[in-house]
N, C-alpha and C. Protein backbone atom coordinates (compact mmCIF):
# COMPACT_ATOMS: atom_id res chain seq x y z
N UNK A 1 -5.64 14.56 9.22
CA UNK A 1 -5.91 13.66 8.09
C UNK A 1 -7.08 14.17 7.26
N UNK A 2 -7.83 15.48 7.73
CA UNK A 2 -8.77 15.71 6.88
C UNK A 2 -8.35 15.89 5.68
N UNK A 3 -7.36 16.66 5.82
CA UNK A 3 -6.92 17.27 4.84
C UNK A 3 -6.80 16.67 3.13
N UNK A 4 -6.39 15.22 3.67
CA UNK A 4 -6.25 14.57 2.64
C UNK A 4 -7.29 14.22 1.48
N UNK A 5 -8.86 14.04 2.77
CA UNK A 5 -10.04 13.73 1.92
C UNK A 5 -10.22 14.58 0.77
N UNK A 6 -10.04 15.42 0.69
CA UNK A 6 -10.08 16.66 -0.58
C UNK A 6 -9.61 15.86 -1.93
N UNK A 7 -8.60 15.22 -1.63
CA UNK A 7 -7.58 14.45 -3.24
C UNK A 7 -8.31 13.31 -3.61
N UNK A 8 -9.27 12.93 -2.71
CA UNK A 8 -9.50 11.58 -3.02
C UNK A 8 -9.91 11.20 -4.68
N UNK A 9 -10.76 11.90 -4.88
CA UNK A 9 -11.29 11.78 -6.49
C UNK A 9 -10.10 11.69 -7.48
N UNK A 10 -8.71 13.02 -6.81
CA UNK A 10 -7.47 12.97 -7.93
C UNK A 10 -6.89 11.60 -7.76
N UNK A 11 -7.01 11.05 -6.58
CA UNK A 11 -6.03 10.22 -6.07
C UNK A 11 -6.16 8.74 -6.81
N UNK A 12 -7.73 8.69 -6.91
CA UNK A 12 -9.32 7.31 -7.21
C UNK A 12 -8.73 7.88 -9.19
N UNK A 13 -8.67 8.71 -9.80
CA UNK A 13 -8.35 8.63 -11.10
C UNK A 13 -6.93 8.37 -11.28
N UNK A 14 -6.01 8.98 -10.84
CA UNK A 14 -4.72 8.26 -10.87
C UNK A 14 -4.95 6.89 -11.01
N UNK A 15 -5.18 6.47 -9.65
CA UNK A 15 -5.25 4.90 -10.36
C UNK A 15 -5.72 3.94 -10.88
N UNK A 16 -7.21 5.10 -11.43
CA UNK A 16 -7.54 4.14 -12.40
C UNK A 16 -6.52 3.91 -13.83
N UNK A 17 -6.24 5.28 -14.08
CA UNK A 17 -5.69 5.54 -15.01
C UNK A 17 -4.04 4.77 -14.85
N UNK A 18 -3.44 4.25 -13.94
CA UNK A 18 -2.23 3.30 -13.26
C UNK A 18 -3.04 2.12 -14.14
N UNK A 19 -4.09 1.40 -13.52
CA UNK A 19 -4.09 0.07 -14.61
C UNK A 19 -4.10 -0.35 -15.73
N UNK A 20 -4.49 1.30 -16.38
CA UNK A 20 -4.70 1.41 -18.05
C UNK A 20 -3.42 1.81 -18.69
N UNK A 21 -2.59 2.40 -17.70
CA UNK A 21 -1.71 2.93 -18.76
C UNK A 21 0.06 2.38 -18.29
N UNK A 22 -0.08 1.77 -17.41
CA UNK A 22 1.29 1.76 -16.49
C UNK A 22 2.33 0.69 -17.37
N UNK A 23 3.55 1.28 -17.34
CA UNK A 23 4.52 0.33 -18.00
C UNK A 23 5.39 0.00 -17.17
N UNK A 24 5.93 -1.19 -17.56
CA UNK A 24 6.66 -2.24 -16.11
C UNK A 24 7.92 -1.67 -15.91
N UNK A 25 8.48 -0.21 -16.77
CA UNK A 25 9.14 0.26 -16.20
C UNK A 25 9.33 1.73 -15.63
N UNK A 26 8.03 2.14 -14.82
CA UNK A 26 7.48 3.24 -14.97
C UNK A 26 6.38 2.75 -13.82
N UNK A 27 6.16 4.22 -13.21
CA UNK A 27 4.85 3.53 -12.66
C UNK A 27 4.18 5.12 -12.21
N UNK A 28 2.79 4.80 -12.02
CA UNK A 28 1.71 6.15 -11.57
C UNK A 28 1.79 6.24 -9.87
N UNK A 29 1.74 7.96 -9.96
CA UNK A 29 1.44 8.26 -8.83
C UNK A 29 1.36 9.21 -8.53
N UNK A 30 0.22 9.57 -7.89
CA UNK A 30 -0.26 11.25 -8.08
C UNK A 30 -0.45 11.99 -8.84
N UNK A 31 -0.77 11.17 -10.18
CA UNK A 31 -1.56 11.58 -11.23
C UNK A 31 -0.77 11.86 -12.67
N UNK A 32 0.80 11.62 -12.16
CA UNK A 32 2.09 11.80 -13.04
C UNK A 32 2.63 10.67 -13.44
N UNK A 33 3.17 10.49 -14.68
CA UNK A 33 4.27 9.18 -14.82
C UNK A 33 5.58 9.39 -14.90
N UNK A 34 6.34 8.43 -14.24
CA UNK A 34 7.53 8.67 -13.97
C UNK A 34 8.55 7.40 -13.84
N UNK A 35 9.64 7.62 -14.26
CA UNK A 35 10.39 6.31 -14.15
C UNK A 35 10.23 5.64 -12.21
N UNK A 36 10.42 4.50 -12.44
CA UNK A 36 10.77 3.57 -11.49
C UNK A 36 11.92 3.99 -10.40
N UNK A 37 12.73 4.38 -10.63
CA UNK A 37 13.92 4.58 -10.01
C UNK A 37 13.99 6.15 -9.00
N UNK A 38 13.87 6.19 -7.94
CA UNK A 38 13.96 7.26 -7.06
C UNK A 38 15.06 6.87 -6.43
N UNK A 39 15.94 8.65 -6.21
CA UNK A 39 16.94 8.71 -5.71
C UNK A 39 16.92 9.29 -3.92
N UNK A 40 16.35 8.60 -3.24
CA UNK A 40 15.79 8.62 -2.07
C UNK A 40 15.16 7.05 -1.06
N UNK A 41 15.36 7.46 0.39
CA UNK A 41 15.39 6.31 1.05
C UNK A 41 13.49 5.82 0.19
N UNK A 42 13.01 5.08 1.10
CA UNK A 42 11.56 4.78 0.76
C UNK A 42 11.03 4.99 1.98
N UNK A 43 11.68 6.33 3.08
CA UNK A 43 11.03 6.28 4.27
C UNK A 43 10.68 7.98 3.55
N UNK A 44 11.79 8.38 2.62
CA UNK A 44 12.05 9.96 2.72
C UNK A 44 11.28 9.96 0.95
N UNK A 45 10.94 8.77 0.30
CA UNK A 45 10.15 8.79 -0.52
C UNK A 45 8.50 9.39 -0.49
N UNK A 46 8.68 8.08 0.44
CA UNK A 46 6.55 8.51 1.09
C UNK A 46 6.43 9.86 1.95
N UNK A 47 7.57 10.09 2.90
CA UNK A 47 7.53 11.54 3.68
C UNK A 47 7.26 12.98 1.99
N UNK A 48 7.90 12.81 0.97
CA UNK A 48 8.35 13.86 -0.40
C UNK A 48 6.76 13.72 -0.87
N UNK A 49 5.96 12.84 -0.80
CA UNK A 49 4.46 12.77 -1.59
C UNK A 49 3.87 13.99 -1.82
N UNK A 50 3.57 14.56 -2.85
CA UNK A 50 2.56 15.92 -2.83
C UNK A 50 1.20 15.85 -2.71
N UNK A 51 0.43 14.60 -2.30
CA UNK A 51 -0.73 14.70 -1.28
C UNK A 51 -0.81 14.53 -0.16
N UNK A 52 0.36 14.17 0.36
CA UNK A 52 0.40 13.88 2.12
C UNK A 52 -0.23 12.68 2.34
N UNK A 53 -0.24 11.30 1.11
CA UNK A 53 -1.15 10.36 1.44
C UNK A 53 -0.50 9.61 2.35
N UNK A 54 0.95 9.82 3.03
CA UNK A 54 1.44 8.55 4.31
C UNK A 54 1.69 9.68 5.35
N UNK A 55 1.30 10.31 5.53
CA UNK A 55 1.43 11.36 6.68
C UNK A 55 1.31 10.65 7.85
N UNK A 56 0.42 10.50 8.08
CA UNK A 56 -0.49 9.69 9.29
C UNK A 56 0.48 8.48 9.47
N UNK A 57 0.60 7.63 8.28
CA UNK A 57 1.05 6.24 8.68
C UNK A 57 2.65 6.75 9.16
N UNK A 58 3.17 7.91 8.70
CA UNK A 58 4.66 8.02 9.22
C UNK A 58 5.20 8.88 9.96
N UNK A 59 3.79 9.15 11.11
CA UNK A 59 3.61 9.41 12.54
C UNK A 59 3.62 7.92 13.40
N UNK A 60 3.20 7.30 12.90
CA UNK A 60 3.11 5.83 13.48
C UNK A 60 4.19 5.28 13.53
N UNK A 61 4.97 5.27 12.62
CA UNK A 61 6.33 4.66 12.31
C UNK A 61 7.28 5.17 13.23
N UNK A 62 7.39 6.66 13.26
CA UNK A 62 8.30 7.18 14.35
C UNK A 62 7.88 7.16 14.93
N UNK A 63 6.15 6.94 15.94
CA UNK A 63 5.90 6.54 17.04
C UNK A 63 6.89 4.84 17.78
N UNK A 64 6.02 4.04 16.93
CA UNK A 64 6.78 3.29 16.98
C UNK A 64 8.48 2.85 16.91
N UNK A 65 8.87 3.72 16.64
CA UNK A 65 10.56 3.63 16.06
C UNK A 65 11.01 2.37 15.10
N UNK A 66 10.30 2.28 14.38
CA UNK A 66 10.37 1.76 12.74
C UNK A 66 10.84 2.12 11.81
N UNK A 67 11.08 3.23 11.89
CA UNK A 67 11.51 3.57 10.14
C UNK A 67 13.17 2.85 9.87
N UNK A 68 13.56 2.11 10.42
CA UNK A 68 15.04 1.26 10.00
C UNK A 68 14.27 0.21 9.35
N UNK A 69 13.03 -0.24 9.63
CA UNK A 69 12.30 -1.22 9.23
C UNK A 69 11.78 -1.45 7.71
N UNK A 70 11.66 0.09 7.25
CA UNK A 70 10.83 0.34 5.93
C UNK A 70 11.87 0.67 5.17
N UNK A 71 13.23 1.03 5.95
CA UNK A 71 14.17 1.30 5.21
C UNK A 71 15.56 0.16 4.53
N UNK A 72 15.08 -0.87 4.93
CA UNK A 72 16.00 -1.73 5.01
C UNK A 72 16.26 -2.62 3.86
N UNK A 73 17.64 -3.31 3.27
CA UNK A 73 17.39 -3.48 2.23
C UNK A 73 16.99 -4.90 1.99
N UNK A 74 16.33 -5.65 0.58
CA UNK A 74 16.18 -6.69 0.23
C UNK A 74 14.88 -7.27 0.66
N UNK A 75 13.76 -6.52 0.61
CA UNK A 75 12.23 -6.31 1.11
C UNK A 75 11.31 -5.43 0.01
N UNK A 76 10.57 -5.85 0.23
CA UNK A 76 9.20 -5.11 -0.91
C UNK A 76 8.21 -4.65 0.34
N UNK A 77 8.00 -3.30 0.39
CA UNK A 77 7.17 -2.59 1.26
C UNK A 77 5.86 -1.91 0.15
N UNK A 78 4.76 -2.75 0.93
CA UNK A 78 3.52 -2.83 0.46
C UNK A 78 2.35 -1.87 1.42
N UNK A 79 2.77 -0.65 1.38
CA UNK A 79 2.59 0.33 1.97
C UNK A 79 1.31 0.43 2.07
N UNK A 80 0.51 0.92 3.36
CA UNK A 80 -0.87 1.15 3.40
C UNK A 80 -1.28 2.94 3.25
N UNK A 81 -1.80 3.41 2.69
CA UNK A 81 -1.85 4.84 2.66
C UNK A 81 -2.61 5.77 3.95
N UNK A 82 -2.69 6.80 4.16
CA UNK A 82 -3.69 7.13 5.41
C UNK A 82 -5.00 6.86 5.52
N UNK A 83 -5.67 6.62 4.00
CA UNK A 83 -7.32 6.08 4.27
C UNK A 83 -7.77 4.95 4.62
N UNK A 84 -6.22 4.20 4.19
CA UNK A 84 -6.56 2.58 5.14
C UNK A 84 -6.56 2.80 6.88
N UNK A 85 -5.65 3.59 7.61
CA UNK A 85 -6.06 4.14 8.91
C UNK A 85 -7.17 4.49 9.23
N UNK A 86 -7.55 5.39 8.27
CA UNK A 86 -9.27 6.22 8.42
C UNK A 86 -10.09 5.19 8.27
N UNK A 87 -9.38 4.03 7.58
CA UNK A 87 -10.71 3.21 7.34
C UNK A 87 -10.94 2.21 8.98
N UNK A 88 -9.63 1.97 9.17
CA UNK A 88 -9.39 1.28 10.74
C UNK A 88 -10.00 2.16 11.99
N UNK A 89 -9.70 3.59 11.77
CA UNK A 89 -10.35 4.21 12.81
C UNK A 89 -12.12 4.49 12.84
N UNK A 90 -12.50 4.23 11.79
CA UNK A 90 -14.04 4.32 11.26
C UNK A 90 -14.69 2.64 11.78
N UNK A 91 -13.46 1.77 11.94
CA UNK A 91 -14.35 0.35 11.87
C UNK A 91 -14.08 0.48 13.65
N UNK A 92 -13.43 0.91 14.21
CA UNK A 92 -13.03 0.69 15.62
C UNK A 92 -14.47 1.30 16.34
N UNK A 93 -14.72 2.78 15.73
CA UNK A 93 -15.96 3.88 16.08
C UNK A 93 -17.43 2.67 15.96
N UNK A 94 -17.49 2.24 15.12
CA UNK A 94 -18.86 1.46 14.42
C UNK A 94 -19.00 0.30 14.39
N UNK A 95 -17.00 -0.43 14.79
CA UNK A 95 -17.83 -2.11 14.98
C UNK A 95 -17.20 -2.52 15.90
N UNK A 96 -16.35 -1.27 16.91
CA UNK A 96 -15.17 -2.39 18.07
C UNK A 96 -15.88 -1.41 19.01
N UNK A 97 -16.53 -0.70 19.25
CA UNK A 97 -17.67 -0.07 20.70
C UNK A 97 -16.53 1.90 21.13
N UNK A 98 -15.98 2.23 20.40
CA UNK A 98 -15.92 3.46 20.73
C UNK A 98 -16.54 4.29 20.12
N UNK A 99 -16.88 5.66 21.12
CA UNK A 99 -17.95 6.85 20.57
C UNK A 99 -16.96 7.47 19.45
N UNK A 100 -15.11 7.60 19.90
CA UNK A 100 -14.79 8.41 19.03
C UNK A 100 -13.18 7.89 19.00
N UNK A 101 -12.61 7.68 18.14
CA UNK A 101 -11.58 7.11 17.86
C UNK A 101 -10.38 7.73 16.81
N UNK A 102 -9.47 8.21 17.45
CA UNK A 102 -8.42 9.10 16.72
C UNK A 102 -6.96 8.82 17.06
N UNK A 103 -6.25 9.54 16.46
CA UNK A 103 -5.20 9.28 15.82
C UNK A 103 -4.56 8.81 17.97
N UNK A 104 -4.88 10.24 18.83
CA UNK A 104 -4.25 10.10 19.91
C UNK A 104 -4.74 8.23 20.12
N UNK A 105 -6.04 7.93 20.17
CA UNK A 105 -6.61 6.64 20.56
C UNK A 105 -5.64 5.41 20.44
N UNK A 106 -5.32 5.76 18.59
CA UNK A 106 -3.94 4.84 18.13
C UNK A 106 -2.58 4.01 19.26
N UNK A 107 -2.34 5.92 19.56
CA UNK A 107 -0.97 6.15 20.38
C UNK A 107 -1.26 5.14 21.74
N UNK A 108 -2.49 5.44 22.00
CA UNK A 108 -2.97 4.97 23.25
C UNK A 108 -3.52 3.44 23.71
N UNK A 109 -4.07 2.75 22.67
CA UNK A 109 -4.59 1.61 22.15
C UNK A 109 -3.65 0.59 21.44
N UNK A 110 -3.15 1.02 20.06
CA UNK A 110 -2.91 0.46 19.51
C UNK A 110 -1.15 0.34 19.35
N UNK A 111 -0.42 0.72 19.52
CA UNK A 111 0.92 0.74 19.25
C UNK A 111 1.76 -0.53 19.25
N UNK A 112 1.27 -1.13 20.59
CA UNK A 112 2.20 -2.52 20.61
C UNK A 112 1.54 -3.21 19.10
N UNK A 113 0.28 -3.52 18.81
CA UNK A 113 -0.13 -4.05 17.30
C UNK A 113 -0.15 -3.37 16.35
N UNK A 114 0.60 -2.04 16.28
CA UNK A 114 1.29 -1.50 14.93
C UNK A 114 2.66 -2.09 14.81
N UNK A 115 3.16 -2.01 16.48
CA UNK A 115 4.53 -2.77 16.16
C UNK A 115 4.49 -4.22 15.50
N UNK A 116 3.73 -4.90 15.96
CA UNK A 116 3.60 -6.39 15.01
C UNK A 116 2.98 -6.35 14.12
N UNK A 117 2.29 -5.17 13.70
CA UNK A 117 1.81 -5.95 12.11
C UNK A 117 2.59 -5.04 11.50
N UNK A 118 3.23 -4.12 11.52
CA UNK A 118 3.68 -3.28 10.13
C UNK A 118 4.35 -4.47 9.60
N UNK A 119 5.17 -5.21 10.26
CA UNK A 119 5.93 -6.46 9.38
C UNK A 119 4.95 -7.57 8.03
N UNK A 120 3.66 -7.37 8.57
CA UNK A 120 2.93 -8.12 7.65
C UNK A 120 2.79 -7.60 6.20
N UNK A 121 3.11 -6.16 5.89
CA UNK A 121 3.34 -5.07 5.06
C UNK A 121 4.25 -5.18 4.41
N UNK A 122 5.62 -6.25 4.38
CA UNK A 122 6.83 -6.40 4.31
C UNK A 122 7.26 -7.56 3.79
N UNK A 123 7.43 -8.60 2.76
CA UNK A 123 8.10 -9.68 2.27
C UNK A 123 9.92 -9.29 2.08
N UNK A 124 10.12 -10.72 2.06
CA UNK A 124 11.55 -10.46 1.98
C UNK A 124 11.85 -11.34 0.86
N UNK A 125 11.40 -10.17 0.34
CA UNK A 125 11.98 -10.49 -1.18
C UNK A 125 11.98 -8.90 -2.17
N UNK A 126 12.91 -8.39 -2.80
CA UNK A 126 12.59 -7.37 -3.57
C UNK A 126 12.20 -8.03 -5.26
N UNK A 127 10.69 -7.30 -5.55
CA UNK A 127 9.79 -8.26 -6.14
C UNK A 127 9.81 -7.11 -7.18
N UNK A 128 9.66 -7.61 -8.69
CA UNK A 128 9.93 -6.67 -9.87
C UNK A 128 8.56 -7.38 -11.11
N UNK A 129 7.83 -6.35 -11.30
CA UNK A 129 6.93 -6.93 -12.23
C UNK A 129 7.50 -8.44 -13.25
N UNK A 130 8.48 -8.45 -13.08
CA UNK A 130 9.24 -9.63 -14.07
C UNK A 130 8.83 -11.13 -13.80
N UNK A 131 8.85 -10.82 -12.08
CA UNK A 131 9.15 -12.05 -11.16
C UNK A 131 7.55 -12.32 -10.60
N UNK A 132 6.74 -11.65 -10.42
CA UNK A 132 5.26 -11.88 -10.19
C UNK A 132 4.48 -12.53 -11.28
N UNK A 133 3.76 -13.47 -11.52
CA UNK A 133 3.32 -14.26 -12.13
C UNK A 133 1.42 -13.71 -11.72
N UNK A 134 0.91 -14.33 -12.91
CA UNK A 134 -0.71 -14.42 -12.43
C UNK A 134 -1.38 -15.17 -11.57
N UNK A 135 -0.61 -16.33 -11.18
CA UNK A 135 -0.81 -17.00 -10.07
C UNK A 135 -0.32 -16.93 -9.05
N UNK A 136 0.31 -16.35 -8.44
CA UNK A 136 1.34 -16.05 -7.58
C UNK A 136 2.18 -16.45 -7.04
N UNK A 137 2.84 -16.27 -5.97
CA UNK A 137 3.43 -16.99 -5.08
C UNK A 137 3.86 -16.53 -3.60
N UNK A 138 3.78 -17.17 -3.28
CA UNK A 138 3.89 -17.17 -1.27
C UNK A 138 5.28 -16.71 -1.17
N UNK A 139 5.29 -15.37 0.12
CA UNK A 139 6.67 -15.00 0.30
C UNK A 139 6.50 -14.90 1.58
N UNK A 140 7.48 -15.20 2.28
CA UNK A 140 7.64 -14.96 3.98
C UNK A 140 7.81 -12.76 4.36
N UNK A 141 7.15 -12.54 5.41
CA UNK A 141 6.72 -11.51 5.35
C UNK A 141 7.72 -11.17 6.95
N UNK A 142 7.94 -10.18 7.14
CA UNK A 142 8.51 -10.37 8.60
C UNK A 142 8.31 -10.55 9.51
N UNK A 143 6.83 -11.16 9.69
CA UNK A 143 6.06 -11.67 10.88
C UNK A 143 6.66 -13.06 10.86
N UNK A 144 6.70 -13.68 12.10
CA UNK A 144 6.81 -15.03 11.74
C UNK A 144 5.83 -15.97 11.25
N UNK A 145 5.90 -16.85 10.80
CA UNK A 145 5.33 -17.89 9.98
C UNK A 145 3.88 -17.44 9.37
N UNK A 146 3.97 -16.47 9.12
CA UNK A 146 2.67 -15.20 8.36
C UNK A 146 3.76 -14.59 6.47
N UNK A 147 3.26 -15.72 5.95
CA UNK A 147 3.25 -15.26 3.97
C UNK A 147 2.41 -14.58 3.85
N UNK A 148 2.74 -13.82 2.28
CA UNK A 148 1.94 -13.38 1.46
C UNK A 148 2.12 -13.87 0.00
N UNK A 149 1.04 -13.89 -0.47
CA UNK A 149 0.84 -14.35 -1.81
C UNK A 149 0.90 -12.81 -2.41
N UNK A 150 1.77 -12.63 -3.89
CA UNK A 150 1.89 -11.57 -4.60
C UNK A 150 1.36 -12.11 -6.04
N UNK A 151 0.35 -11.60 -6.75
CA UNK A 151 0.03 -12.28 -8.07
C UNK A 151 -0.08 -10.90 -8.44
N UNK A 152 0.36 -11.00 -10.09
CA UNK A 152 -0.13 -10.11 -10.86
C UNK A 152 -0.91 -10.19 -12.04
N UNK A 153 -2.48 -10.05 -12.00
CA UNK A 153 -3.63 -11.14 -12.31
C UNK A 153 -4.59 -9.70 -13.26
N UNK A 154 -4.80 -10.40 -14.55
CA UNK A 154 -5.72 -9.81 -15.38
C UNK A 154 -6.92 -9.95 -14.95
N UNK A 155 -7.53 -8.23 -15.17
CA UNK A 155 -8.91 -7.71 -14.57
C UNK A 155 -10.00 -7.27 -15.66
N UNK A 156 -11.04 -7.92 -15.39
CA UNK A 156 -12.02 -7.51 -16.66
C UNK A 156 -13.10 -6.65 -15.64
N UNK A 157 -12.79 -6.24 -14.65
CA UNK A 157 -13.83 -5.03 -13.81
C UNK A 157 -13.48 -3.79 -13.88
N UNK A 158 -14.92 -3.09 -14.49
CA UNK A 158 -14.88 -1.43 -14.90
C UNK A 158 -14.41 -0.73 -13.77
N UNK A 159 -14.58 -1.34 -12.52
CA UNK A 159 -13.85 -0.52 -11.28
C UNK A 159 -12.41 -0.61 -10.73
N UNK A 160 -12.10 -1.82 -11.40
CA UNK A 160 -10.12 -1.94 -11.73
C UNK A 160 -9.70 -1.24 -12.82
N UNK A 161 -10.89 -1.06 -13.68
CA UNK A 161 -9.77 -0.05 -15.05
C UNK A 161 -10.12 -0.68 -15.94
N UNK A 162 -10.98 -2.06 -16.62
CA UNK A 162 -11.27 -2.70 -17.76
C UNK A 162 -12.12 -1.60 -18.05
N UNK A 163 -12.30 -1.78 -19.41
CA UNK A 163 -13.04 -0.81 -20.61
C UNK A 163 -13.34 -1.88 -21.92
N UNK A 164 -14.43 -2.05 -22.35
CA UNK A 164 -14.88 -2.84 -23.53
C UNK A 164 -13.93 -2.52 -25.00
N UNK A 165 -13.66 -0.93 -24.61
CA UNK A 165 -13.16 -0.71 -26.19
C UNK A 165 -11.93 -0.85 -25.84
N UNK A 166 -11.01 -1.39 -25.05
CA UNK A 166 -9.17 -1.42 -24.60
C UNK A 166 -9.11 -3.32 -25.06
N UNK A 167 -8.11 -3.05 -26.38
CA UNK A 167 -7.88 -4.50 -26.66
C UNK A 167 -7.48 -5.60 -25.89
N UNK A 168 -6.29 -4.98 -24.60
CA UNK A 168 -5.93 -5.99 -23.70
C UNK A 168 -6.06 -5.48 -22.52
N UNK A 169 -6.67 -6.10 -21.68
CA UNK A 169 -7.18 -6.26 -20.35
C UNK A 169 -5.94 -5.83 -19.48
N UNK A 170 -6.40 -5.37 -18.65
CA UNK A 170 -5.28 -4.10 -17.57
C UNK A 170 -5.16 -5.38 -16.65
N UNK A 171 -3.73 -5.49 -16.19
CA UNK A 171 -3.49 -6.25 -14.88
C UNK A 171 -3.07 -5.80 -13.81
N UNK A 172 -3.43 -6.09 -12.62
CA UNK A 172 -3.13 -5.09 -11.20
C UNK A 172 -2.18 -6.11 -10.32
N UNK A 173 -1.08 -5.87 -9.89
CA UNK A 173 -0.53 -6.75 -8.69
C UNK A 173 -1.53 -6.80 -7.27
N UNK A 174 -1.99 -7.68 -6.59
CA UNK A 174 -2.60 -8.38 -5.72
C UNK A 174 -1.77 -8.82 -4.14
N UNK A 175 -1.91 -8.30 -3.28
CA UNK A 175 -1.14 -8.65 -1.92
C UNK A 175 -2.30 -8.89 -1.58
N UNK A 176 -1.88 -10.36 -1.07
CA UNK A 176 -2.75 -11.12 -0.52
C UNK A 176 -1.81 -12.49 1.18
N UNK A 177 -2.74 -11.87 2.65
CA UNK A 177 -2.24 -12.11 3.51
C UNK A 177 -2.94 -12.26 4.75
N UNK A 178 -2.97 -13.09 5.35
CA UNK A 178 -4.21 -13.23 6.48
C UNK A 178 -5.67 -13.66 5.48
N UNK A 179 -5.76 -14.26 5.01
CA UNK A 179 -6.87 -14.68 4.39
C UNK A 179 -7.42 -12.89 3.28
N UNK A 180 -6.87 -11.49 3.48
CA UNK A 180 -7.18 -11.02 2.74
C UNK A 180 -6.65 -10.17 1.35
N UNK A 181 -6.86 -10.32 0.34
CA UNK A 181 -6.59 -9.89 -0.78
C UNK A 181 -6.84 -8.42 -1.45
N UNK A 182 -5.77 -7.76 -1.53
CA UNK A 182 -5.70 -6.10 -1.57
C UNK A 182 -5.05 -6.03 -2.77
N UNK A 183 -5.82 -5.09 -3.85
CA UNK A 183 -5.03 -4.50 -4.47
C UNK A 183 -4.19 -3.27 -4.71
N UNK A 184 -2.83 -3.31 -5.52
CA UNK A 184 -2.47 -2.20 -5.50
C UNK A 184 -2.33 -1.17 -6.14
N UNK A 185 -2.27 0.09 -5.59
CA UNK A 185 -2.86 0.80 -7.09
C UNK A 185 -1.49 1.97 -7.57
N UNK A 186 -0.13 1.43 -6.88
CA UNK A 186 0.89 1.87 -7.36
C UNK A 186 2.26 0.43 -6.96
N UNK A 187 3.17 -0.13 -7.86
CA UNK A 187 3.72 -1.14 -7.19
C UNK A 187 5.03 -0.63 -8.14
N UNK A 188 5.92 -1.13 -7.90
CA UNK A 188 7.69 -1.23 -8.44
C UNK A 188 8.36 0.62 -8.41
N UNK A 189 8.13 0.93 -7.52
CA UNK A 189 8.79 1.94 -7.16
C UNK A 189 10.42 1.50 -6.94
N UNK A 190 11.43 2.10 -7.23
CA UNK A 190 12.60 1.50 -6.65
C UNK A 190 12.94 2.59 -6.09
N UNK A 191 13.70 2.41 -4.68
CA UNK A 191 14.25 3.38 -3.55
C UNK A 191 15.92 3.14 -3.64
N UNK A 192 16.50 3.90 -2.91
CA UNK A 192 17.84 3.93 -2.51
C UNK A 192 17.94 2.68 -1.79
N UNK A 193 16.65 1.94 -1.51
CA UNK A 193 16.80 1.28 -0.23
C UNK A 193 16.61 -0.29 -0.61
N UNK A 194 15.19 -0.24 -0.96
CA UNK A 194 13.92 -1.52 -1.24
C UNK A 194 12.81 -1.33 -2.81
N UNK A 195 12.60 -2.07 -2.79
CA UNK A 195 11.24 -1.49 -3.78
C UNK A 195 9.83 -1.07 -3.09
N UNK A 196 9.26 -0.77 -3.50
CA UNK A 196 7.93 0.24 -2.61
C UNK A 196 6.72 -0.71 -3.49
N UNK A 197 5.41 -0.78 -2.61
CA UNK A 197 4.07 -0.89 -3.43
C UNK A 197 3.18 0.12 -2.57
N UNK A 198 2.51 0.22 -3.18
CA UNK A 198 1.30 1.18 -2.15
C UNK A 198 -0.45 0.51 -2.40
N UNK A 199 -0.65 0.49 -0.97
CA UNK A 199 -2.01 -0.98 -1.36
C UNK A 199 -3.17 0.45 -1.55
N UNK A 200 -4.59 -0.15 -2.56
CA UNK A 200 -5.65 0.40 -2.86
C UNK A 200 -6.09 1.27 -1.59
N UNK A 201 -6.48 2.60 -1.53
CA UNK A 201 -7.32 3.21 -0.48
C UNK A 201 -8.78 2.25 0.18
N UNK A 202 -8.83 1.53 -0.40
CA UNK A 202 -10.29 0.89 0.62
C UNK A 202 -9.49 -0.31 1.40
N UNK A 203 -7.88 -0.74 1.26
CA UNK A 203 -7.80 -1.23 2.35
C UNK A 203 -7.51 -0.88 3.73
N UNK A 204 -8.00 -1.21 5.08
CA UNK A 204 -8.47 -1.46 6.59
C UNK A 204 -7.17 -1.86 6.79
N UNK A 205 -6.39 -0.77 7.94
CA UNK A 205 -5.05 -1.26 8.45
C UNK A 205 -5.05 -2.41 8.98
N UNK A 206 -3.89 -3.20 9.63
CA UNK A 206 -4.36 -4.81 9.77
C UNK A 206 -4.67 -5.40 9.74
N UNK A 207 -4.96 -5.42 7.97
CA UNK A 207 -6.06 -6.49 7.59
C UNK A 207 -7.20 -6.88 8.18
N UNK A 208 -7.79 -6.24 9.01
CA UNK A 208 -8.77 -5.71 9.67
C UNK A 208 -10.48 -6.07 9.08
N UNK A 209 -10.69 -6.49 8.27
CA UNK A 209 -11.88 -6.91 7.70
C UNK A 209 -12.90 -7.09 8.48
């Protein structure tokens, strides 16, 4: 996963440049714009990335034997990228008592609660900038009796992408679940399969706060 830290800066302007410039039928990613519509599963989508940003998370998946899960249809997959891991394996090192905590640790530790939360990642609903509102609304997620709220909510912060001289204010879609609220900094991907979102790099796998 080092590898990845290198993009971060390309990765952190992409999306700023996603809230300023993104059209609802189109969306940023990896620094390119491109229609909505991919001709590929959304397991063999995130595997095709040219930064390797789900690498990690889709070692986990086939650890787990998930990927029928991410692939399945009539669901919005609100994807966590590998720095939300790094960020989980950094809080485990510094606030859950291990000297050193890695990917094997995961395999070893954590698997049965990758198997239950990747579903929290997951509404069942395929959700289209059309249908998200600024206030949102509650969708059942594949955990049981565990929603998420999806809003797509105007931002006046220079670190979401507002700018004084941009006439109308940039709006970001919002997954919000377990009491925490993530934004995303790529959403309406369409797959062969589902629609795709991909949540902000500073979010902590399992909502983990």
């Amino acid at each position: 996963m080092k590898k990845h830290m290198q993009y971060i800066l390309i990765f952190l302007l992409a999306s700023c440049l996603l809230n300023t410039a993104c059209k609802k039928d189109k969306y940023k990613i990896g620094g390119s714009l491109d229609q909505a519509k991919v001709n590929m599963t959304t397991y063999d989508y995130l595997k095709a990335n040219q930064l390797g940003l789900f690498d990690t998370l889709l070692l986990l998946i086939d650890k787990a034997g998930l990927k029928d899960m991410i692939n399945q249809g009539g669901i919005t997959f609100f994807a966590p990228t590998d720095y939300s891991i790094h960020n989980y394996m950094v809080r485990k090192m510094y606030k859950g008592g291990f000297p050193a905590y890695t990917l094997d640790s995961m395999y070893k530790y954590d698997m049965n609660a990758f198997k239950d939360s990747l579903g929290l990642y997951i509404v069942k609903s395929t959700l289209s900038w059309g249908n998200i509102s600024p206030t949102g609304m509650a969708y059942p997620t594949l955990v049981n009796d565990v929603q998420a709220t999806v809003s797509n909510e105007v931002v006046t912060s220079s670190y979401l992408g507002y700018y004084n001289a941009v006439s109308v204010p940039p709006t970001i879609i919002f997954y919000n679940t377990l009491g925490q609220k993530t934004r995303c900094q790529t959403f309406g991907v369409i797959t062969n399969t589902n629609v795709l979102g991909v949540l902000g790099n500073e979010h902590i796998l399992f909502f983990n706060h």
